[in-house]
C-alpha atoms as a PDB file:
ATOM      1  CA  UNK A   1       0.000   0.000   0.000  1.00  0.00           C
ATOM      2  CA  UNK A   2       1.406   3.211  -1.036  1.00  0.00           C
ATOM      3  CA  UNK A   3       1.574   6.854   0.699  1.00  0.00           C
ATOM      4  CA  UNK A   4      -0.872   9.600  -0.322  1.00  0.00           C
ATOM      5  CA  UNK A   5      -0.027  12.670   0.657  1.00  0.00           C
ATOM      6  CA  UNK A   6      -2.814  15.472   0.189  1.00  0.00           C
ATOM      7  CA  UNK A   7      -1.954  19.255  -0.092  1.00  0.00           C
ATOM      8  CA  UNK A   8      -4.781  21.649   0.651  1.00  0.00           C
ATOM      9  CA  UNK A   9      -4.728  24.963  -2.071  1.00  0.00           C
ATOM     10  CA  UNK A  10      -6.547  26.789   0.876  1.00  0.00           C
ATOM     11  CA  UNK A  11      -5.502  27.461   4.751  1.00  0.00           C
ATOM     12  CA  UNK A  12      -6.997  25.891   7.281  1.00  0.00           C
ATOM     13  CA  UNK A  13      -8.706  28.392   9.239  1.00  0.00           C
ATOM     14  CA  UNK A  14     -11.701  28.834  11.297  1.00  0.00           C
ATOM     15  CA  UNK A  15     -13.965  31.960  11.895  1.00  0.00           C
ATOM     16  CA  UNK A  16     -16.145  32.919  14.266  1.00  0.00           C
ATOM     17  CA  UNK A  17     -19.047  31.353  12.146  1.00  0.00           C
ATOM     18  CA  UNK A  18     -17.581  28.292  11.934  1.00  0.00           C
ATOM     19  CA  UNK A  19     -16.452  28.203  16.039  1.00  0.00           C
ATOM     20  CA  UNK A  20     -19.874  29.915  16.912  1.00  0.00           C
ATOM     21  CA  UNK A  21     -17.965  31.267  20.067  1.00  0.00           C
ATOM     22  CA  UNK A  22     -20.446  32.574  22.450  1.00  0.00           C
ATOM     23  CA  UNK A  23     -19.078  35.955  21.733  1.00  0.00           C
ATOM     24  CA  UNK A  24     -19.912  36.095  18.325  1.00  0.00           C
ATOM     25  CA  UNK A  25     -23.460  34.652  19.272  1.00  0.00           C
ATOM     26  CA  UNK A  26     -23.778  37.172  21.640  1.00  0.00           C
ATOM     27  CA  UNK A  27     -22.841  40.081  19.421  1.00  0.00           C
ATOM     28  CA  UNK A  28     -25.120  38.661  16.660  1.00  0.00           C
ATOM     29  CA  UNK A  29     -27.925  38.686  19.180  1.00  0.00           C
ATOM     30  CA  UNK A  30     -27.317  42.378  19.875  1.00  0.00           C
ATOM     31  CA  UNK A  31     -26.857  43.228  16.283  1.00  0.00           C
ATOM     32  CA  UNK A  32     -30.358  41.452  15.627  1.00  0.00           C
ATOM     33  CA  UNK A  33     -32.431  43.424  18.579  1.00  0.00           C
ATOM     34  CA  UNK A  34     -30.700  46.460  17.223  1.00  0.00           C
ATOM     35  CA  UNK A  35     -31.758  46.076  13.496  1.00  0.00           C
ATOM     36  CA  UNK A  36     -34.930  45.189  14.465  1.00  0.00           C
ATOM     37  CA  UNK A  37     -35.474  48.375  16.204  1.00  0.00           C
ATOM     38  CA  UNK A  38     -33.927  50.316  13.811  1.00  0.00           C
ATOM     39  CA  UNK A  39     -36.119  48.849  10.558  1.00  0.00           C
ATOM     40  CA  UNK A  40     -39.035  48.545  12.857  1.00  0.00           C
ATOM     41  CA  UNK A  41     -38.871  52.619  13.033  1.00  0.00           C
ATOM     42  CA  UNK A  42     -37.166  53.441   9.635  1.00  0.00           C
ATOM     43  CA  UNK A  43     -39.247  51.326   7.684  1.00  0.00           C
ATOM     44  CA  UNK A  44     -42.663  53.137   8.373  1.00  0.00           C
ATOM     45  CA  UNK A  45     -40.915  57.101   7.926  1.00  0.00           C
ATOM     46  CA  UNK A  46     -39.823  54.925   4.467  1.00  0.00           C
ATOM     47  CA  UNK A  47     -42.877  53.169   3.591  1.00  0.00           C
ATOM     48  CA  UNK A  48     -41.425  50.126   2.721  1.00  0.00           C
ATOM     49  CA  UNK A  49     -42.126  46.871   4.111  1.00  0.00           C
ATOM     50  CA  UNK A  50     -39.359  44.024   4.763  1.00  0.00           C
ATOM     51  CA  UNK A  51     -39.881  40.398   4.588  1.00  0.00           C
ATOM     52  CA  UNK A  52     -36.685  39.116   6.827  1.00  0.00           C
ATOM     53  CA  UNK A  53     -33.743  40.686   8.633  1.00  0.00           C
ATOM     54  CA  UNK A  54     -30.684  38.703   8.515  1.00  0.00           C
ATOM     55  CA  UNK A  55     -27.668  39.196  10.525  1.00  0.00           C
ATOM     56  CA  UNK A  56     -23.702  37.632   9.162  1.00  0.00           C
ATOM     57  CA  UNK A  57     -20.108  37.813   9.884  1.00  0.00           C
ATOM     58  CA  UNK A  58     -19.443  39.541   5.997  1.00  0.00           C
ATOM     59  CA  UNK A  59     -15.871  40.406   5.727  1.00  0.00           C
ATOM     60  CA  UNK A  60     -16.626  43.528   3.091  1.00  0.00           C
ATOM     61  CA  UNK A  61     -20.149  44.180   3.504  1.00  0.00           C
ATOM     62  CA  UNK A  62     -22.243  46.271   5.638  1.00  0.00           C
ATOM     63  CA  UNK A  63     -25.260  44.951   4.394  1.00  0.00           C
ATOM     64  CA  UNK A  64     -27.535  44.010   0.937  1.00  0.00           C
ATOM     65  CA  UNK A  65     -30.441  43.597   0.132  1.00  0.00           C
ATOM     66  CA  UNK A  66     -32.420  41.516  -2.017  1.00  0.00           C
ATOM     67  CA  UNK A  67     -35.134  41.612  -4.823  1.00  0.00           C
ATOM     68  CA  UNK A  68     -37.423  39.528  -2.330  1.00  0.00           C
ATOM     69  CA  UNK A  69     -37.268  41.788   0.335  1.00  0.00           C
ATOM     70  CA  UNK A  70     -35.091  40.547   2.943  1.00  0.00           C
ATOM     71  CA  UNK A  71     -32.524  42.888   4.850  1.00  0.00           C
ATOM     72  CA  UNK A  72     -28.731  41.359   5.039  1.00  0.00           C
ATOM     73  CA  UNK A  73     -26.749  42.842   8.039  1.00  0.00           C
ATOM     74  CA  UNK A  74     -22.899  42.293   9.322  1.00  0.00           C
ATOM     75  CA  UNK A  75     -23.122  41.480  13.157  1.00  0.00           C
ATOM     76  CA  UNK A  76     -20.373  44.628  13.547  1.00  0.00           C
ATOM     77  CA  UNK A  77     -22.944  46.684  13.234  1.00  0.00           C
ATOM     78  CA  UNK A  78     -23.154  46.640  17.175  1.00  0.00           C
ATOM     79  CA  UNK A  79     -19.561  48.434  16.709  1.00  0.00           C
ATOM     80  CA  UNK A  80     -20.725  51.367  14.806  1.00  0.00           C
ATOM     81  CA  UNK A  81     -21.706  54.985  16.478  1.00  0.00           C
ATOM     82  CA  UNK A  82     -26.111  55.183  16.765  1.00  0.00           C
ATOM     83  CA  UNK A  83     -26.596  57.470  13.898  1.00  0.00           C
ATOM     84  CA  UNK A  84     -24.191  55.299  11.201  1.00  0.00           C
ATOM     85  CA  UNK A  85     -26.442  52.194  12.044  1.00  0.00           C
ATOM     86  CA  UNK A  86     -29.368  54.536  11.455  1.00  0.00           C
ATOM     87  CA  UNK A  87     -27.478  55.050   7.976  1.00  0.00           C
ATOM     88  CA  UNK A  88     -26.686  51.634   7.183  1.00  0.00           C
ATOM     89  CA  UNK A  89     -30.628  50.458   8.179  1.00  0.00           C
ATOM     90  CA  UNK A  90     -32.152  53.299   6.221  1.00  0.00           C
ATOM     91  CA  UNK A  91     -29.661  52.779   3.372  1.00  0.00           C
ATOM     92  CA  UNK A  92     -30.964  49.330   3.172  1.00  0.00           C
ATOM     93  CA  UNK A  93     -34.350  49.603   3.618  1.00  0.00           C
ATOM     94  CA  UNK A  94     -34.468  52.282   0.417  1.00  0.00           C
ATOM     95  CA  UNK A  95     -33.357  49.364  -1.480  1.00  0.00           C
ATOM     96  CA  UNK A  96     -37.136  47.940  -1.366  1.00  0.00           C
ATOM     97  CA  UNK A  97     -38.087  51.588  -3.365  1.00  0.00           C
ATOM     98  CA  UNK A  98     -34.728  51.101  -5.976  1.00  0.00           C
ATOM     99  CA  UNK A  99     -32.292  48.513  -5.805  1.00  0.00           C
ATOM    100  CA  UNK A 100     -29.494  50.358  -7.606  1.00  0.00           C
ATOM    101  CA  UNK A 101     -27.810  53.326  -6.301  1.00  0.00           C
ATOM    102  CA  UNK A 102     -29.257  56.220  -8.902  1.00  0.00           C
ATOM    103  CA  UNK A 103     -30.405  59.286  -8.476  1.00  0.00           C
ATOM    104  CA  UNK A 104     -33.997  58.998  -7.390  1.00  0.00           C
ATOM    105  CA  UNK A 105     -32.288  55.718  -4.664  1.00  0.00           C
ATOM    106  CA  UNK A 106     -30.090  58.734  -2.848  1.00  0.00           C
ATOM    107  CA  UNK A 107     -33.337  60.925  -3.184  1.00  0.00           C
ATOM    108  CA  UNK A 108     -35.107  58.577  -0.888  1.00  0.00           C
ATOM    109  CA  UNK A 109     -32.433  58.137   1.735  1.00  0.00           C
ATOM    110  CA  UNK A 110     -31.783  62.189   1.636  1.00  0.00           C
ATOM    111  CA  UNK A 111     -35.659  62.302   2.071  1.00  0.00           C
ATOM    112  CA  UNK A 112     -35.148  60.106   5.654  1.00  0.00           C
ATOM    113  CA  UNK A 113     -31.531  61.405   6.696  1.00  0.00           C
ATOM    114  CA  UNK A 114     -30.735  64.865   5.089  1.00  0.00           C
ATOM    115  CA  UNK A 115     -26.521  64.532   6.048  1.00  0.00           C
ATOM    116  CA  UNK A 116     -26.373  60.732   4.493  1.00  0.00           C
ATOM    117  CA  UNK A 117     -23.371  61.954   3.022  1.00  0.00           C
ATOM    118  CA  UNK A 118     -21.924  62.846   6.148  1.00  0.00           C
ATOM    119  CA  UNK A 119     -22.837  59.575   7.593  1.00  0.00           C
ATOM    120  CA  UNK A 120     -21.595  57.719   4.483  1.00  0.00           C
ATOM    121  CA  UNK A 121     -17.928  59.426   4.955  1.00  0.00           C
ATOM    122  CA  UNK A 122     -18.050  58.682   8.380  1.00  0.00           C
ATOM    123  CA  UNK A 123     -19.062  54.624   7.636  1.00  0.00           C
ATOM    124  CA  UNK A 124     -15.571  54.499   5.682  1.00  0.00           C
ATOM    125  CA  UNK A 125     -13.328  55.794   7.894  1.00  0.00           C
ATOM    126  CA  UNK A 126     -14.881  54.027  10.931  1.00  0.00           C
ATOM    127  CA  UNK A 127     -14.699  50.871   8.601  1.00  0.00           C
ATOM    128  CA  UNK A 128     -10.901  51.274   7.983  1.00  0.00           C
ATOM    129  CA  UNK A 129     -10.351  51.252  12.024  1.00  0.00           C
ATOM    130  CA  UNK A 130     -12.783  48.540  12.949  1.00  0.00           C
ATOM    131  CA  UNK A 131     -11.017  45.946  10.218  1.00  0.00           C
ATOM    132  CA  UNK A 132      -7.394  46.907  11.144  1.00  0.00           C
ATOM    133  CA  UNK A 133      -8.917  46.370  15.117  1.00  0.00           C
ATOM    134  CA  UNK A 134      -9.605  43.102  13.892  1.00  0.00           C
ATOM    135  CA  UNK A 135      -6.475  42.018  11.799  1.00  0.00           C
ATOM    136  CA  UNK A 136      -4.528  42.687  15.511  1.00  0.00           C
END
Protein backbone atom coordinates (compact mmCIF):
# COMPACT_ATOMS: atom_id res chain seq x y z
CA UNK A 1 0.00 0.00 0.00
CA UNK A 2 1.41 3.21 -1.04
CA UNK A 3 1.57 6.85 0.70
CA UNK A 4 -0.87 9.60 -0.32
CA UNK A 5 -0.03 12.67 0.66
CA UNK A 6 -2.81 15.47 0.19
CA UNK A 7 -1.95 19.26 -0.09
CA UNK A 8 -4.78 21.65 0.65
CA UNK A 9 -4.73 24.96 -2.07
CA UNK A 10 -6.55 26.79 0.88
CA UNK A 11 -5.50 27.46 4.75
CA UNK A 12 -7.00 25.89 7.28
CA UNK A 13 -8.71 28.39 9.24
CA UNK A 14 -11.70 28.83 11.30
CA UNK A 15 -13.97 31.96 11.90
CA UNK A 16 -16.14 32.92 14.27
CA UNK A 17 -19.05 31.35 12.15
CA UNK A 18 -17.58 28.29 11.93
CA UNK A 19 -16.45 28.20 16.04
CA UNK A 20 -19.87 29.91 16.91
CA UNK A 21 -17.96 31.27 20.07
CA UNK A 22 -20.45 32.57 22.45
CA UNK A 23 -19.08 35.95 21.73
CA UNK A 24 -19.91 36.10 18.32
CA UNK A 25 -23.46 34.65 19.27
CA UNK A 26 -23.78 37.17 21.64
CA UNK A 27 -22.84 40.08 19.42
CA UNK A 28 -25.12 38.66 16.66
CA UNK A 29 -27.93 38.69 19.18
CA UNK A 30 -27.32 42.38 19.87
CA UNK A 31 -26.86 43.23 16.28
CA UNK A 32 -30.36 41.45 15.63
CA UNK A 33 -32.43 43.42 18.58
CA UNK A 34 -30.70 46.46 17.22
CA UNK A 35 -31.76 46.08 13.50
CA UNK A 36 -34.93 45.19 14.46
CA UNK A 37 -35.47 48.38 16.20
CA UNK A 38 -33.93 50.32 13.81
CA UNK A 39 -36.12 48.85 10.56
CA UNK A 40 -39.03 48.54 12.86
CA UNK A 41 -38.87 52.62 13.03
CA UNK A 42 -37.17 53.44 9.63
CA UNK A 43 -39.25 51.33 7.68
CA UNK A 44 -42.66 53.14 8.37
CA UNK A 45 -40.92 57.10 7.93
CA UNK A 46 -39.82 54.93 4.47
CA UNK A 47 -42.88 53.17 3.59
CA UNK A 48 -41.42 50.13 2.72
CA UNK A 49 -42.13 46.87 4.11
CA UNK A 50 -39.36 44.02 4.76
CA UNK A 51 -39.88 40.40 4.59
CA UNK A 52 -36.68 39.12 6.83
CA UNK A 53 -33.74 40.69 8.63
CA UNK A 54 -30.68 38.70 8.52
CA UNK A 55 -27.67 39.20 10.52
CA UNK A 56 -23.70 37.63 9.16
CA UNK A 57 -20.11 37.81 9.88
CA UNK A 58 -19.44 39.54 6.00
CA UNK A 59 -15.87 40.41 5.73
CA UNK A 60 -16.63 43.53 3.09
CA UNK A 61 -20.15 44.18 3.50
CA UNK A 62 -22.24 46.27 5.64
CA UNK A 63 -25.26 44.95 4.39
CA UNK A 64 -27.53 44.01 0.94
CA UNK A 65 -30.44 43.60 0.13
CA UNK A 66 -32.42 41.52 -2.02
CA UNK A 67 -35.13 41.61 -4.82
CA UNK A 68 -37.42 39.53 -2.33
CA UNK A 69 -37.27 41.79 0.33
CA UNK A 70 -35.09 40.55 2.94
CA UNK A 71 -32.52 42.89 4.85
CA UNK A 72 -28.73 41.36 5.04
CA UNK A 73 -26.75 42.84 8.04
CA UNK A 74 -22.90 42.29 9.32
CA UNK A 75 -23.12 41.48 13.16
CA UNK A 76 -20.37 44.63 13.55
CA UNK A 77 -22.94 46.68 13.23
CA UNK A 78 -23.15 46.64 17.18
CA UNK A 79 -19.56 48.43 16.71
CA UNK A 80 -20.73 51.37 14.81
CA UNK A 81 -21.71 54.98 16.48
CA UNK A 82 -26.11 55.18 16.77
CA UNK A 83 -26.60 57.47 13.90
CA UNK A 84 -24.19 55.30 11.20
CA UNK A 85 -26.44 52.19 12.04
CA UNK A 86 -29.37 54.54 11.45
CA UNK A 87 -27.48 55.05 7.98
CA UNK A 88 -26.69 51.63 7.18
CA UNK A 89 -30.63 50.46 8.18
CA UNK A 90 -32.15 53.30 6.22
CA UNK A 91 -29.66 52.78 3.37
CA UNK A 92 -30.96 49.33 3.17
CA UNK A 93 -34.35 49.60 3.62
CA UNK A 94 -34.47 52.28 0.42
CA UNK A 95 -33.36 49.36 -1.48
CA UNK A 96 -37.14 47.94 -1.37
CA UNK A 97 -38.09 51.59 -3.37
CA UNK A 98 -34.73 51.10 -5.98
CA UNK A 99 -32.29 48.51 -5.80
CA UNK A 100 -29.49 50.36 -7.61
CA UNK A 101 -27.81 53.33 -6.30
CA UNK A 102 -29.26 56.22 -8.90
CA UNK A 103 -30.41 59.29 -8.48
CA UNK A 104 -34.00 59.00 -7.39
CA UNK A 105 -32.29 55.72 -4.66
CA UNK A 106 -30.09 58.73 -2.85
CA UNK A 107 -33.34 60.92 -3.18
CA UNK A 108 -35.11 58.58 -0.89
CA UNK A 109 -32.43 58.14 1.73
CA UNK A 110 -31.78 62.19 1.64
CA UNK A 111 -35.66 62.30 2.07
CA UNK A 112 -35.15 60.11 5.65
CA UNK A 113 -31.53 61.41 6.70
CA UNK A 114 -30.73 64.86 5.09
CA UNK A 115 -26.52 64.53 6.05
CA UNK A 116 -26.37 60.73 4.49
CA UNK A 117 -23.37 61.95 3.02
CA UNK A 118 -21.92 62.85 6.15
CA UNK A 119 -22.84 59.57 7.59
CA UNK A 120 -21.60 57.72 4.48
CA UNK A 121 -17.93 59.43 4.96
CA UNK A 122 -18.05 58.68 8.38
CA UNK A 123 -19.06 54.62 7.64
CA UNK A 124 -15.57 54.50 5.68
CA UNK A 125 -13.33 55.79 7.89
CA UNK A 126 -14.88 54.03 10.93
CA UNK A 127 -14.70 50.87 8.60
CA UNK A 128 -10.90 51.27 7.98
CA UNK A 129 -10.35 51.25 12.02
CA UNK A 130 -12.78 48.54 12.95
CA UNK A 131 -11.02 45.95 10.22
CA UNK A 132 -7.39 46.91 11.14
CA UNK A 133 -8.92 46.37 15.12
CA UNK A 134 -9.61 43.10 13.89
CA UNK A 135 -6.48 42.02 11.80
CA UNK A 136 -4.53 42.69 15.51
Amino acid sequence: MGLKIFVRKKPLRTTLTQTKSSEYLQYKEIARKLVKGKAERFSNICEVEYKRISIRNQKTKWGSCSSRGNLNFNYRIVFLPDHIADYLVVHELCHLKELNHSEKYWEHVRRILPDYKKHKKELKEVSKRIKAQART
